[in-house]
C-alpha atoms as a PDB file:
ATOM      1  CA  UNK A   1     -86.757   5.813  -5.750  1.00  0.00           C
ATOM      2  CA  UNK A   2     -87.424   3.446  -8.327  1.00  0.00           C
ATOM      3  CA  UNK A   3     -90.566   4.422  -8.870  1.00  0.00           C
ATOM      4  CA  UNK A   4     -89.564   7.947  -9.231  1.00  0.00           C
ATOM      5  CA  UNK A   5     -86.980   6.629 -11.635  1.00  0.00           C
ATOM      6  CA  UNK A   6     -89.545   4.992 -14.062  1.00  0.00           C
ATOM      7  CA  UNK A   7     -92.311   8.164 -13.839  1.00  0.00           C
ATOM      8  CA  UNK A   8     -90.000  10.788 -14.461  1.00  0.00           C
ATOM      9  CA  UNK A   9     -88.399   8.518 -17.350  1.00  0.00           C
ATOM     10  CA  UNK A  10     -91.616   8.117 -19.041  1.00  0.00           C
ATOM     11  CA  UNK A  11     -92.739  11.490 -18.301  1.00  0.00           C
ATOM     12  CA  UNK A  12     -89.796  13.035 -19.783  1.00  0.00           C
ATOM     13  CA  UNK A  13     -89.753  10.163 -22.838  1.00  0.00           C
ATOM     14  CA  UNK A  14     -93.171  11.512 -23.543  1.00  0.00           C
ATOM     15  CA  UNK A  15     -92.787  15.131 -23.870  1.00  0.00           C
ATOM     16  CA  UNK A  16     -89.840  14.274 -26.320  1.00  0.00           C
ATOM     17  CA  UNK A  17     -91.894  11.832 -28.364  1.00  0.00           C
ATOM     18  CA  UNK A  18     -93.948  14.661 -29.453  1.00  0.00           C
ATOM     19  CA  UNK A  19     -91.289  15.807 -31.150  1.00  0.00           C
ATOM     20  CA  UNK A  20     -91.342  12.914 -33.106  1.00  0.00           C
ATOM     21  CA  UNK A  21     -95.075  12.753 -33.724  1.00  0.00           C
ATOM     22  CA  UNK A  22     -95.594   9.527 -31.300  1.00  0.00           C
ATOM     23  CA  UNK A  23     -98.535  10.160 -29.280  1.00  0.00           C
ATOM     24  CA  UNK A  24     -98.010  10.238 -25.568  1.00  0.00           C
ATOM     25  CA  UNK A  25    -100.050   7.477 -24.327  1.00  0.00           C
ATOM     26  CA  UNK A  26     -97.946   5.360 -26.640  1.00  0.00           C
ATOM     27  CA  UNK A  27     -95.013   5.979 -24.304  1.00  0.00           C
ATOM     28  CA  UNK A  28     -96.911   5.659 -21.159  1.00  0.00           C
ATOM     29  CA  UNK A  29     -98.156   2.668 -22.452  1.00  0.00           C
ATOM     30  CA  UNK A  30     -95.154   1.474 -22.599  1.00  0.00           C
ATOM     31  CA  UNK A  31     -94.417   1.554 -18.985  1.00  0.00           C
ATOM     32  CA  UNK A  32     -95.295  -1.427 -17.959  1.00  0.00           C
ATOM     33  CA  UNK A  33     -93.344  -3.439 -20.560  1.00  0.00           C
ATOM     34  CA  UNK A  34     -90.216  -1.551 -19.916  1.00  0.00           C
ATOM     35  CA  UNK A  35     -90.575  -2.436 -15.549  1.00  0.00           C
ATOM     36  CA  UNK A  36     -91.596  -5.587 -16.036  1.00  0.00           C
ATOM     37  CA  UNK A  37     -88.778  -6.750 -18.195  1.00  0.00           C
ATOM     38  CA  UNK A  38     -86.186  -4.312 -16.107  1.00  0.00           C
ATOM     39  CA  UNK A  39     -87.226  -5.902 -13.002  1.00  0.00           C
ATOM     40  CA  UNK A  40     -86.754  -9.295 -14.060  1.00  0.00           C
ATOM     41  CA  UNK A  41     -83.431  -8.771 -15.830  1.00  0.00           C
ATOM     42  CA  UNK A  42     -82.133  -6.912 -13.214  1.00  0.00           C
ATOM     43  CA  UNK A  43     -83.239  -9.282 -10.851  1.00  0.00           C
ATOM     44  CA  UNK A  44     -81.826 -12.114 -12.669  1.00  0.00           C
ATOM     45  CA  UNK A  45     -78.079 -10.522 -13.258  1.00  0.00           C
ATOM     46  CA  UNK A  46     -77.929  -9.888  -9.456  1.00  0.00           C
ATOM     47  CA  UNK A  47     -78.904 -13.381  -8.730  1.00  0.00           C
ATOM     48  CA  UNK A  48     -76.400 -15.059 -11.198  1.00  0.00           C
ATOM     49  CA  UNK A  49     -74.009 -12.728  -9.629  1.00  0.00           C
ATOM     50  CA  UNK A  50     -74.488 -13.243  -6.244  1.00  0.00           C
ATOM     51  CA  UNK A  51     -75.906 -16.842  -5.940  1.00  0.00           C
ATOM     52  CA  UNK A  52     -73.044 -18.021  -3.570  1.00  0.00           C
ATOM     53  CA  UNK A  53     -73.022 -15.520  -0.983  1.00  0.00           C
ATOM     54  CA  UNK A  54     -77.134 -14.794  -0.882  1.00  0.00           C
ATOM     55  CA  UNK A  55     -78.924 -17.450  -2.173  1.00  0.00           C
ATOM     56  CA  UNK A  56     -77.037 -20.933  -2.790  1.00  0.00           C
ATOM     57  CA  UNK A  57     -78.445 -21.638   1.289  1.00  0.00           C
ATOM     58  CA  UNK A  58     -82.005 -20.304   0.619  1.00  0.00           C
ATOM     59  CA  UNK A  59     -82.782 -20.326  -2.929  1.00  0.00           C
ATOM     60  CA  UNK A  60     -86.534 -18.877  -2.012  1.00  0.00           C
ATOM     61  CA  UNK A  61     -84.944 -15.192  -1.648  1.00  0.00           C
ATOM     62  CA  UNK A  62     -84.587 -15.315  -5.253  1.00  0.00           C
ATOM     63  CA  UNK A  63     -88.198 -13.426  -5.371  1.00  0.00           C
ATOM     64  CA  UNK A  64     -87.667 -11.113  -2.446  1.00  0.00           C
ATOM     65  CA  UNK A  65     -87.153  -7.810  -4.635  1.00  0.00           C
ATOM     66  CA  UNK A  66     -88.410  -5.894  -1.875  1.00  0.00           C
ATOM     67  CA  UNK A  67     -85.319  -6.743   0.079  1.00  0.00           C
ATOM     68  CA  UNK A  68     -83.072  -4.809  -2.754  1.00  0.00           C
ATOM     69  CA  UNK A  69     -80.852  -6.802  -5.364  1.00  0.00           C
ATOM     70  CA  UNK A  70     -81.048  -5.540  -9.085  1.00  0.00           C
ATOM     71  CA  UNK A  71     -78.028  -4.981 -11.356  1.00  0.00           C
ATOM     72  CA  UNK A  72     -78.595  -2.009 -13.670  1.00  0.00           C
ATOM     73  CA  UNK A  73     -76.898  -3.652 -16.718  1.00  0.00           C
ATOM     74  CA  UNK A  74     -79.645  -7.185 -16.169  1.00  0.00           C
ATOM     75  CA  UNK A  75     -82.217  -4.149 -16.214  1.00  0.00           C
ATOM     76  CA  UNK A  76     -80.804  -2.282 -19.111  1.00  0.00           C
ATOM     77  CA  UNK A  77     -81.058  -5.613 -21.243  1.00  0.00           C
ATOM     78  CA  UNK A  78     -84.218  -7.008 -19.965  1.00  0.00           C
ATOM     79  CA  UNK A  79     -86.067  -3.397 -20.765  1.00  0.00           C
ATOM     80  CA  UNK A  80     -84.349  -3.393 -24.177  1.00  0.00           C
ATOM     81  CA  UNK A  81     -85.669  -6.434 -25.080  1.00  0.00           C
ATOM     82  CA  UNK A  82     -89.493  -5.299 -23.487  1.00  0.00           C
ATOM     83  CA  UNK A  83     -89.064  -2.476 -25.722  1.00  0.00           C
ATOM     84  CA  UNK A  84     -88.150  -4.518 -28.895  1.00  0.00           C
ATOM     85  CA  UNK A  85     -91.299  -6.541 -28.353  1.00  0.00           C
ATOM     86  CA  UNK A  86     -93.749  -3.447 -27.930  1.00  0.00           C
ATOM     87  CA  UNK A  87     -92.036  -1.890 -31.208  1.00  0.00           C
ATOM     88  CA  UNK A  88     -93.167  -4.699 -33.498  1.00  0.00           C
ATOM     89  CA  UNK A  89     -96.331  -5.283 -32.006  1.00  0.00           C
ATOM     90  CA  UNK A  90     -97.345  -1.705 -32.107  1.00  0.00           C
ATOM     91  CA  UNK A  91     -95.517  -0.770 -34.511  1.00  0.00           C
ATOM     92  CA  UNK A  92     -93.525   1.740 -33.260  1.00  0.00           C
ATOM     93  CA  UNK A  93     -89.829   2.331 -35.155  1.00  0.00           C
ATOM     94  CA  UNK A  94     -87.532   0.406 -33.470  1.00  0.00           C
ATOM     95  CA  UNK A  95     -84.427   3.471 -33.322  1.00  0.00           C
ATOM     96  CA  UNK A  96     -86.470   6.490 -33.570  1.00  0.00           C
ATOM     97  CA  UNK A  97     -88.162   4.831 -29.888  1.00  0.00           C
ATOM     98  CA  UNK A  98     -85.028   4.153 -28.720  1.00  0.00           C
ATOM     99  CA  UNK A  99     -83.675   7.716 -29.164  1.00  0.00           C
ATOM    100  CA  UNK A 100     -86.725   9.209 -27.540  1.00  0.00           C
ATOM    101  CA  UNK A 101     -85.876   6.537 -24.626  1.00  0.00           C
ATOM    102  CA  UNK A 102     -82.492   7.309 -24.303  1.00  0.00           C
ATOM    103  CA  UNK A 103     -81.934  10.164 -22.289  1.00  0.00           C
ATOM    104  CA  UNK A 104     -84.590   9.192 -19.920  1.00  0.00           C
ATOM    105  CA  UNK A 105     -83.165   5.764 -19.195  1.00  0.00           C
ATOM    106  CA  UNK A 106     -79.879   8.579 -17.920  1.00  0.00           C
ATOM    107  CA  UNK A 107     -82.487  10.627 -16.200  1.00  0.00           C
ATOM    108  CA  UNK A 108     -84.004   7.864 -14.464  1.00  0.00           C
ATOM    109  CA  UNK A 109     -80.339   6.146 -13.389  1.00  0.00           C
ATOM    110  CA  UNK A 110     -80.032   9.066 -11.477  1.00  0.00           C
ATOM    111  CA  UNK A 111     -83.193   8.102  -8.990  1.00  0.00           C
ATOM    112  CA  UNK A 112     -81.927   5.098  -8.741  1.00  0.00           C
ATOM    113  CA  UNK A 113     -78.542   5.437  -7.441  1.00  0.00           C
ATOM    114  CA  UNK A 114     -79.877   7.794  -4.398  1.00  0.00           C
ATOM    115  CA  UNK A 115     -81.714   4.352  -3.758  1.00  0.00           C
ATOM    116  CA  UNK A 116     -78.770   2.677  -3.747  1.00  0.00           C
ATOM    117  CA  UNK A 117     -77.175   5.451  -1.433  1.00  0.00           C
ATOM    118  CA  UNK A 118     -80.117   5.292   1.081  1.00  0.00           C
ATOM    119  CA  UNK A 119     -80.166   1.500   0.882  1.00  0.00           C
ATOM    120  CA  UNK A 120     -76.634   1.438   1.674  1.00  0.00           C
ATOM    121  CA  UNK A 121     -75.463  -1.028  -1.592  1.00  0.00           C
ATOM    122  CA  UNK A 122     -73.951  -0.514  -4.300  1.00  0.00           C
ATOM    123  CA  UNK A 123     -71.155   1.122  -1.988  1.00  0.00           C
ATOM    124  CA  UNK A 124     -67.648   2.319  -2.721  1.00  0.00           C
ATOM    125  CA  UNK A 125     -63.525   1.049  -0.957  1.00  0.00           C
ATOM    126  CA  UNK A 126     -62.602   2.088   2.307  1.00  0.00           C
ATOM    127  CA  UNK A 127     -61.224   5.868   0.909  1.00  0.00           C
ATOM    128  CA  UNK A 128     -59.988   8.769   3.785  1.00  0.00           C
ATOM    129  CA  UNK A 129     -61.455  11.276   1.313  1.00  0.00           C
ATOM    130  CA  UNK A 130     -62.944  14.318   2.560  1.00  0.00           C
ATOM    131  CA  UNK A 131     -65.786  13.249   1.003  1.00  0.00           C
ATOM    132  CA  UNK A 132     -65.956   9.948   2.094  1.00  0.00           C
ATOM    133  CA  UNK A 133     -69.013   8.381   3.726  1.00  0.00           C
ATOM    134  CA  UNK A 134     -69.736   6.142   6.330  1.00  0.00           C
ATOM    135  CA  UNK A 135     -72.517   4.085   6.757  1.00  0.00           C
ATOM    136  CA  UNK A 136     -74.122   2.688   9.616  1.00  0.00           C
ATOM    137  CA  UNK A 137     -72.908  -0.467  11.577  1.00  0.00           C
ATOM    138  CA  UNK A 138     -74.363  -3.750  10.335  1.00  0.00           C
ATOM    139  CA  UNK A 139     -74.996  -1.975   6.638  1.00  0.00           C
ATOM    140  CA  UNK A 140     -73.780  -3.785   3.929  1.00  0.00           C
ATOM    141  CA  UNK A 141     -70.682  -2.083   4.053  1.00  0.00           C
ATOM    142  CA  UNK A 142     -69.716  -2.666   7.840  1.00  0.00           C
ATOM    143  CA  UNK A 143     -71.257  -6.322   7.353  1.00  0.00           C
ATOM    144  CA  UNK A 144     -68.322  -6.782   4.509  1.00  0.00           C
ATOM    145  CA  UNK A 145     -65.714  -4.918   6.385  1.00  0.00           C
ATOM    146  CA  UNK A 146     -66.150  -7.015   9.289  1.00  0.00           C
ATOM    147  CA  UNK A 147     -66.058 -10.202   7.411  1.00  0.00           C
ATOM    148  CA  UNK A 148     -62.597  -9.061   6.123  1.00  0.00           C
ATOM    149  CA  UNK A 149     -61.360  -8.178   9.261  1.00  0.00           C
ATOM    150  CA  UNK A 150     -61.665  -4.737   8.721  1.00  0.00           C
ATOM    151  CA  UNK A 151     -63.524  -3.762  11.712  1.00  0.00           C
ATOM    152  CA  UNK A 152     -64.262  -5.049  15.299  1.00  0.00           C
ATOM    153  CA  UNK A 153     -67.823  -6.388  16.491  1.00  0.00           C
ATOM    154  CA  UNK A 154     -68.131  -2.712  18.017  1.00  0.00           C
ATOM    155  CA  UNK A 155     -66.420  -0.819  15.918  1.00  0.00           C
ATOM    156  CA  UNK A 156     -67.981   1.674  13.226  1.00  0.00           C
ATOM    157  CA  UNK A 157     -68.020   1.363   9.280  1.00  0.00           C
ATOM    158  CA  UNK A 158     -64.591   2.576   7.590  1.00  0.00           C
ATOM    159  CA  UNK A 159     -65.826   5.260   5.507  1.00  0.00           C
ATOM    160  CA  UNK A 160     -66.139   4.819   1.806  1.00  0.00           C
ATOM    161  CA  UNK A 161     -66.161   6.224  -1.725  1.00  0.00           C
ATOM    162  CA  UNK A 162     -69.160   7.679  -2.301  1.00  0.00           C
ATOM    163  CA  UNK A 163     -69.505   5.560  -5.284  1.00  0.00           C
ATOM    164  CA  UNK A 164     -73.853   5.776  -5.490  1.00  0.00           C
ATOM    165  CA  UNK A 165     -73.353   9.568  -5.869  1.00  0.00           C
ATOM    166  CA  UNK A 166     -70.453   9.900  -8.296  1.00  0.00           C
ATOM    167  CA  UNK A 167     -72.989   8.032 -11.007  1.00  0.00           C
ATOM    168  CA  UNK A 168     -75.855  10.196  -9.984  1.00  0.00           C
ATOM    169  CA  UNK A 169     -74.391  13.399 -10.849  1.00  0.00           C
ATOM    170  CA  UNK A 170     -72.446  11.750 -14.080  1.00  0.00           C
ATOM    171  CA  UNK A 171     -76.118  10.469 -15.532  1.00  0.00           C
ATOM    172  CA  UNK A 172     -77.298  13.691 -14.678  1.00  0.00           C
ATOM    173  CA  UNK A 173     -74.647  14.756 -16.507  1.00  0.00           C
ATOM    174  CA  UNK A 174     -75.124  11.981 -19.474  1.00  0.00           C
ATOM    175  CA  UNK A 175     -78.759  13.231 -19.307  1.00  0.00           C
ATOM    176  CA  UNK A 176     -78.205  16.498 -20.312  1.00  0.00           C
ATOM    177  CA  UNK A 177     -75.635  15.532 -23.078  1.00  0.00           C
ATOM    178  CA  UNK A 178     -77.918  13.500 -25.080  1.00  0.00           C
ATOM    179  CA  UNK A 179     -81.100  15.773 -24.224  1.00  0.00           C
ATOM    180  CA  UNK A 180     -78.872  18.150 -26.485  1.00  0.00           C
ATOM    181  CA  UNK A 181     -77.700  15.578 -28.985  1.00  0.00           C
ATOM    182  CA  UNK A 182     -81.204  14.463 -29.670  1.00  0.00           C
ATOM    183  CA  UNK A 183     -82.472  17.611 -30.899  1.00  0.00           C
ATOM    184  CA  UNK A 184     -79.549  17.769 -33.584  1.00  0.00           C
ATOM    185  CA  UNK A 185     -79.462  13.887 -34.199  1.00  0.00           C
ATOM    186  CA  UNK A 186     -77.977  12.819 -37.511  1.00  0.00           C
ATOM    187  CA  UNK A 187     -79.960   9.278 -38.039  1.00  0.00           C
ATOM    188  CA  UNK A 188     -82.173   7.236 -35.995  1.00  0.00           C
ATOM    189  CA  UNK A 189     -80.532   5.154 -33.533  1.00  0.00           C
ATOM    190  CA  UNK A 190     -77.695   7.943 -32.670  1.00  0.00           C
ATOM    191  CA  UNK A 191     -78.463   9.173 -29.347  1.00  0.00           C
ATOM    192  CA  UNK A 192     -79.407   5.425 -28.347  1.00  0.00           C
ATOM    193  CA  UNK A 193     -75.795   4.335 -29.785  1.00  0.00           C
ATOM    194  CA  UNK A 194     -74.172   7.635 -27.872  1.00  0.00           C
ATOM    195  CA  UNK A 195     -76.202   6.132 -24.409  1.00  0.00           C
ATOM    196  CA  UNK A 196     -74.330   2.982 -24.553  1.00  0.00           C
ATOM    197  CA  UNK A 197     -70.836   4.084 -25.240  1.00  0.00           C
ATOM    198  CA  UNK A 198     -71.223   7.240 -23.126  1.00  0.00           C
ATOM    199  CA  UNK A 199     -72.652   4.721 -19.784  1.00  0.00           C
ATOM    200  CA  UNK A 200     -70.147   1.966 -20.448  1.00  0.00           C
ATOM    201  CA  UNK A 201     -67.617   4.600 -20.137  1.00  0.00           C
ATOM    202  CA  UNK A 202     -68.945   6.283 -17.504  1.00  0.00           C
ATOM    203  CA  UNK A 203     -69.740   3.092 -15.511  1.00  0.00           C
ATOM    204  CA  UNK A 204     -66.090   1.300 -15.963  1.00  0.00           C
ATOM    205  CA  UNK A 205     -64.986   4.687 -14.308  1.00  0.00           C
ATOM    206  CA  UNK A 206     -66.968   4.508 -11.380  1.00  0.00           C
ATOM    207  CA  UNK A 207     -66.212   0.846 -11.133  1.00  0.00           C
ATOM    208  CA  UNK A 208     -62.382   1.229  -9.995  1.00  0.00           C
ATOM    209  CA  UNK A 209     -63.910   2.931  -6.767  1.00  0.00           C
ATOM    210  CA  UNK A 210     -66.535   0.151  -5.864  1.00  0.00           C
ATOM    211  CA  UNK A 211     -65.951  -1.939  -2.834  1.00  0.00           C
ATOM    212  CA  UNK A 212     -69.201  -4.052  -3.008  1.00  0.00           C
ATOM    213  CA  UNK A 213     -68.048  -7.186  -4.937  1.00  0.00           C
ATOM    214  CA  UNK A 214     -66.449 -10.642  -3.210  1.00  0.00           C
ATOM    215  CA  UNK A 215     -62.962 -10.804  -3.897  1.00  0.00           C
ATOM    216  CA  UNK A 216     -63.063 -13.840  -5.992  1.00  0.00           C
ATOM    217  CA  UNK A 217     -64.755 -11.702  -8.945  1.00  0.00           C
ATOM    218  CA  UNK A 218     -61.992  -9.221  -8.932  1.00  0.00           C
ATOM    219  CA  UNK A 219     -59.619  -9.325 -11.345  1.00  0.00           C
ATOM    220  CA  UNK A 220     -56.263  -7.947 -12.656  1.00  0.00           C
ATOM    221  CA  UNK A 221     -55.419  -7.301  -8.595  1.00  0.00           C
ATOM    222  CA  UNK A 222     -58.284  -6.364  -8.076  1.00  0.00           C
ATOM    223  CA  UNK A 223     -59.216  -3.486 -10.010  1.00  0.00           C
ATOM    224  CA  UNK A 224     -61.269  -5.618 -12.783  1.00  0.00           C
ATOM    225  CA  UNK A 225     -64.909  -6.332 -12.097  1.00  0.00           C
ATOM    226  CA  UNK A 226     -67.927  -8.380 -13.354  1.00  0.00           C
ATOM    227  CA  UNK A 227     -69.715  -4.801 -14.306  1.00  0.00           C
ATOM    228  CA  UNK A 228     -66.655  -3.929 -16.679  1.00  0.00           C
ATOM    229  CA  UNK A 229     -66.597  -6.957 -18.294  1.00  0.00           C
ATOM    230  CA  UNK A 230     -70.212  -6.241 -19.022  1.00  0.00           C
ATOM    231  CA  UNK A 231     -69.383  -2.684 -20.047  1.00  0.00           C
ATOM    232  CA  UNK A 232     -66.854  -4.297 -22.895  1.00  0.00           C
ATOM    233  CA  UNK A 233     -69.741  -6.081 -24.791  1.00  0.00           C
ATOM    234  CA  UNK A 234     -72.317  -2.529 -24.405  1.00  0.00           C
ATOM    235  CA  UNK A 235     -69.620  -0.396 -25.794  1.00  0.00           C
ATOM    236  CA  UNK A 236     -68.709  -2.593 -28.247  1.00  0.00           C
ATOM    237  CA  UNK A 237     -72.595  -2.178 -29.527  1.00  0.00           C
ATOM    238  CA  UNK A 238     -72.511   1.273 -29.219  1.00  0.00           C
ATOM    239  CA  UNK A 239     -69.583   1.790 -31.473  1.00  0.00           C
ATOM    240  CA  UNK A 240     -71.631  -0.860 -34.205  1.00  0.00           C
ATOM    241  CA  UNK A 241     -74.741   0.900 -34.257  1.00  0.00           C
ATOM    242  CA  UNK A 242     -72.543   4.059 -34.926  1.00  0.00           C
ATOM    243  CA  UNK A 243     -70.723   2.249 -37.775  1.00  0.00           C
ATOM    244  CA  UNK A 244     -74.110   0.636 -39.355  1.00  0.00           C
ATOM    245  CA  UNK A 245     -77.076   2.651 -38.493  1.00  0.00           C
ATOM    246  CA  UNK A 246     -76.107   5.924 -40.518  1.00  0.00           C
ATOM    247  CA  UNK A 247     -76.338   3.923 -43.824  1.00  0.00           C
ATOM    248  CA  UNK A 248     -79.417   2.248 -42.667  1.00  0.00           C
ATOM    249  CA  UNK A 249     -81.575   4.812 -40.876  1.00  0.00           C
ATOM    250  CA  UNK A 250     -81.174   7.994 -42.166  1.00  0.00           C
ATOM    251  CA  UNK A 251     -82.850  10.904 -39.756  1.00  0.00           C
ATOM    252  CA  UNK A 252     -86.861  10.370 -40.382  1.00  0.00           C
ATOM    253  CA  UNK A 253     -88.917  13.660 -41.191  1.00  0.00           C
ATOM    254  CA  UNK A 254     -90.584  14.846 -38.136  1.00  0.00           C
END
């Protein structure tokens, strides 16, 4: 799924570049910059976040990506800063790129929450929604129910907020709110700006039903987690490139 994520990102980033008059291959190129540095940022947030419970005892499953254990937000700044590097070196304008990136970064989100669903993280509280879902015994989910006390040896997973699909079907959403906004942008850097505050919001949401995190980084009883205080800081942004960008990048001829 993450693969599928990043292809029909790019793909989709490169039919709208053309719009712009950036070439295609100058999108695809930039592929690889953008997984390398999401990989490793997302790899790197979800290690700082979970070094106690996963990886204080065997610090070598720090490299075992293939085992699952990104955090979207580590992604979202390690490909930002990927992209920033590719812009100077190739030249590429810094906002007008990150507009043409934006919706796909939404589009792609949406691939990789079904991986989260079918890997079973990433999962929501015990809920008795119709709705619900339960996962299989000795998924993440049952593993952290049991260790709570939640459930017996035998007994099955208490189902769960379907957290994973709620934030598939809001990107999807998100995607098709700034696929709109970018063809009526105002100034360069918009529809990047409207990403940020749109997924902080969206995110924060989605975050009062998520049942993944150790109790000892939930705050305010419990309803306060390490992804909103991340979301304070990204919204924050997206409200100062609204404020500053207008004046400083006004909408390029295409």
């Amino acid at each position: 799924m993450m693969a599928v994520a990043f292809v029909a990102g790019l793909w989709t980033a490169s039919r709208r570049g053309l719009r712009e008059g950036v070439p295609a291959e100058r999108i695809v190129d930039l592929g690889p910059w953008l997984i390398a540095g999401a990989i490793l940022g997302a790899r790197t947030l979800y290690v700082i976040t979970f070094w106690r419970e996963e990886f204080a005892s065997q610090p070598l499953g720090v490299i075992k990506v293939w085992r699952g254990g990104l955090v979207y937000y580590g992604g979202l700044i390690g490909a930002s800063l990927a992209f920033i590097v590719y812009a100077r070196l190739k030249k590429l304008p810094l906002w007008k790129g990150a507009d043409i990136l934006a919706p796909s970064i939404a589009l792609g989100y949406v691939f990789g929450r079904i991986g989260c669903f079918l890997n079973g993280c990433c999962y929501g509280r015990p809920c008795d929604q119709p709705w619900a879902i339960r996962f299989p015994n000795h998924s993440f989910a049952w593993q952290s129910q049991h260790k709570l006390g939640l459930v017996g040896p035998a007994d099955p997973a208490l189902p769960v907020y379907p957290t994973q699909i709620y934030e598939s079907f809001l990107n999807l959403a998100l995607y098709a709110g700034l696929a709109w906004l970018y063809r009526r942008k105002r100034f360069d850097g918009q529809v990047f700006a409207a990403y940020l505050v749109s997924y902080a919001v969206l995110r924060s949401f989605v975050e009062m039903f998520r049942g993944d995190y150790p109790q000892y980084q939930r705050y305010l009883g419990g309803w306060l987690t390490p992804a909103h205080l991340v979301s304070l800081p990204i919204l924050a942004a997206g409200l100062v490139l609204f404020r500053v960008l207008p004046t400083r990048t006004p909408r390029t001829p295409k």
